[in-house]
C-alpha atoms as a PDB file:
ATOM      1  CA  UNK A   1       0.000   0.000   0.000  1.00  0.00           C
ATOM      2  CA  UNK A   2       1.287   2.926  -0.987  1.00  0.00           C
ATOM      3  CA  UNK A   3       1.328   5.883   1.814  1.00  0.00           C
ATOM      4  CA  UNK A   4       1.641   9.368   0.347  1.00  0.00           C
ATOM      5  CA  UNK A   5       2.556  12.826   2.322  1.00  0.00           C
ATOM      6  CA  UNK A   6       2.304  16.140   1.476  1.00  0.00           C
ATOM      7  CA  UNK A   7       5.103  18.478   3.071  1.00  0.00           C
ATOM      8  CA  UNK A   8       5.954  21.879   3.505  1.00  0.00           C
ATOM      9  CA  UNK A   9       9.500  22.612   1.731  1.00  0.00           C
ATOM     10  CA  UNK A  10      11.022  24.677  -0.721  1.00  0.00           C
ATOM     11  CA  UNK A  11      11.787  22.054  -2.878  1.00  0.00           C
ATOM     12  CA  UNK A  12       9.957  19.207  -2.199  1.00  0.00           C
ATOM     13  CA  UNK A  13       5.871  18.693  -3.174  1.00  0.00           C
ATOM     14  CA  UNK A  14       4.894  15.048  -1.861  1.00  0.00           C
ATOM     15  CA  UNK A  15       7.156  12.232  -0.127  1.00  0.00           C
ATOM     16  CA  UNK A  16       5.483   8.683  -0.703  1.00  0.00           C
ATOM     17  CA  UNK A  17       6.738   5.316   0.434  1.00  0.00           C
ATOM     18  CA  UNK A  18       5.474   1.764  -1.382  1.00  0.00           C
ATOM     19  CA  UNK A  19       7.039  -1.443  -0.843  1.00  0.00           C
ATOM     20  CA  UNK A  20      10.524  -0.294   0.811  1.00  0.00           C
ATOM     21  CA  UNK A  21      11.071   2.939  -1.910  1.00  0.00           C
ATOM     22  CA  UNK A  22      10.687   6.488  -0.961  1.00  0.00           C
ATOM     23  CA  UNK A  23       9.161   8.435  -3.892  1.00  0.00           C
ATOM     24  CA  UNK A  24       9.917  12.062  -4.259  1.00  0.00           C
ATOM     25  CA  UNK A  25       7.961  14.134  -5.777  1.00  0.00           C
ATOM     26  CA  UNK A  26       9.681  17.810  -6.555  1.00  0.00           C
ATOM     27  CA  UNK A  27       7.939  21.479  -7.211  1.00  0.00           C
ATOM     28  CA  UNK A  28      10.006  21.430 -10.605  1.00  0.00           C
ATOM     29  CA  UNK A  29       8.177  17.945 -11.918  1.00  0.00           C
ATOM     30  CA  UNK A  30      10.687  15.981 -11.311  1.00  0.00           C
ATOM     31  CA  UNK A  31      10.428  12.842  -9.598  1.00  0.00           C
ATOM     32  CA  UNK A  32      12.964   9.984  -7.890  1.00  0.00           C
ATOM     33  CA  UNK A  33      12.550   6.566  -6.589  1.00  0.00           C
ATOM     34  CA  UNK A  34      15.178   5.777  -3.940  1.00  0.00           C
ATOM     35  CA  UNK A  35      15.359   1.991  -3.614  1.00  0.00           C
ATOM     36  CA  UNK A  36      15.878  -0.322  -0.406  1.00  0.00           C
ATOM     37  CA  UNK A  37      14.866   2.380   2.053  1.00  0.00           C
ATOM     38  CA  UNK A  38      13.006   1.374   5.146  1.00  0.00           C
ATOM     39  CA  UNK A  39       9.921   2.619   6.724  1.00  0.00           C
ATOM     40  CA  UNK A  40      12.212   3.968  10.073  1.00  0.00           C
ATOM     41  CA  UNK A  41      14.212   6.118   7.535  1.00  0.00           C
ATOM     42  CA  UNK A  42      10.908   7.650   5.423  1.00  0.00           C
ATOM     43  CA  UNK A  43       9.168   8.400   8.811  1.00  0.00           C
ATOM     44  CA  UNK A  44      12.436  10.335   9.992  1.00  0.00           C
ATOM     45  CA  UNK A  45      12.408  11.934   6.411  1.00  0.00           C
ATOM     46  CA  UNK A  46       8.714  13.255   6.668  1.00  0.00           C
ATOM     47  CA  UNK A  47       8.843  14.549  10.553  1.00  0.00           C
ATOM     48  CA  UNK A  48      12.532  16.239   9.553  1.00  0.00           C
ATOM     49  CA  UNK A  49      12.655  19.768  10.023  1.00  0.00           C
ATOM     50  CA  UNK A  50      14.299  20.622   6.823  1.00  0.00           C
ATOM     51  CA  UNK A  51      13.293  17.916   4.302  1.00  0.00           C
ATOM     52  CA  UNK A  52      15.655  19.580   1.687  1.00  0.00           C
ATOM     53  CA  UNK A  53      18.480  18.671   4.532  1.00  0.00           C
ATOM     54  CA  UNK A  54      17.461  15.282   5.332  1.00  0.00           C
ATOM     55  CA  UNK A  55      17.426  13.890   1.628  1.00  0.00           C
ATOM     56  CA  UNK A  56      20.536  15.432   0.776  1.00  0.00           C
ATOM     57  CA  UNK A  57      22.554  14.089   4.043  1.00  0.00           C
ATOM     58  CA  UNK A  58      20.458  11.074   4.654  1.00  0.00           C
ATOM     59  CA  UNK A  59      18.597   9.570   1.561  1.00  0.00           C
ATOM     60  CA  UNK A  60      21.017  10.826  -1.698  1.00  0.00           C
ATOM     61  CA  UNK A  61      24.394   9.050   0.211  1.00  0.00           C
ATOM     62  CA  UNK A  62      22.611   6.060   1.275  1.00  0.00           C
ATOM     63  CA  UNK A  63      20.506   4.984  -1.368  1.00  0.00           C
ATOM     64  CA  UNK A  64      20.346   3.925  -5.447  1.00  0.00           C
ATOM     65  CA  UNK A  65      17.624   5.919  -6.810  1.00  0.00           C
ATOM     66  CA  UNK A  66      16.245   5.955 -10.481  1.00  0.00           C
ATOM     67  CA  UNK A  67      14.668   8.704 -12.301  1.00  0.00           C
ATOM     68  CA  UNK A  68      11.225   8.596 -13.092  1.00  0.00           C
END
């Protein structure tokens, strides 16, 4: 099931997370899959002050990702 979030951010429109990938929807259209990412990490990601922060320290380092 997938669980979808809207967040406040400068950058980022909607974090979603479906069968252990975070989907990131951005302002700009773009949008990433980031692969092998567990449920822990996506609820730290949406409850992170700066979600900008978290994806570029946490998620981007961490994880393969493909473009959609």
């Amino acid at each position: 099931m997938i669980e979808c979030v809207n967040v406040s951010s400068s950058n980022i429109r909607q974090i979603c997370f479906d069968n252990n990938s975070i989907i990131v929807y951005f302002h700009s259209g773009g949008v990433y899959k980031y692969i092998n990412v567990s449920k822990s990490v996506f609820d730290q990601f949406i409850n992170s002050i700066s979600k900008g922060q978290f994806l570029d320290n946490v998620i981007k380092p961490n994880y393969d990702f493909v473009k959609l």
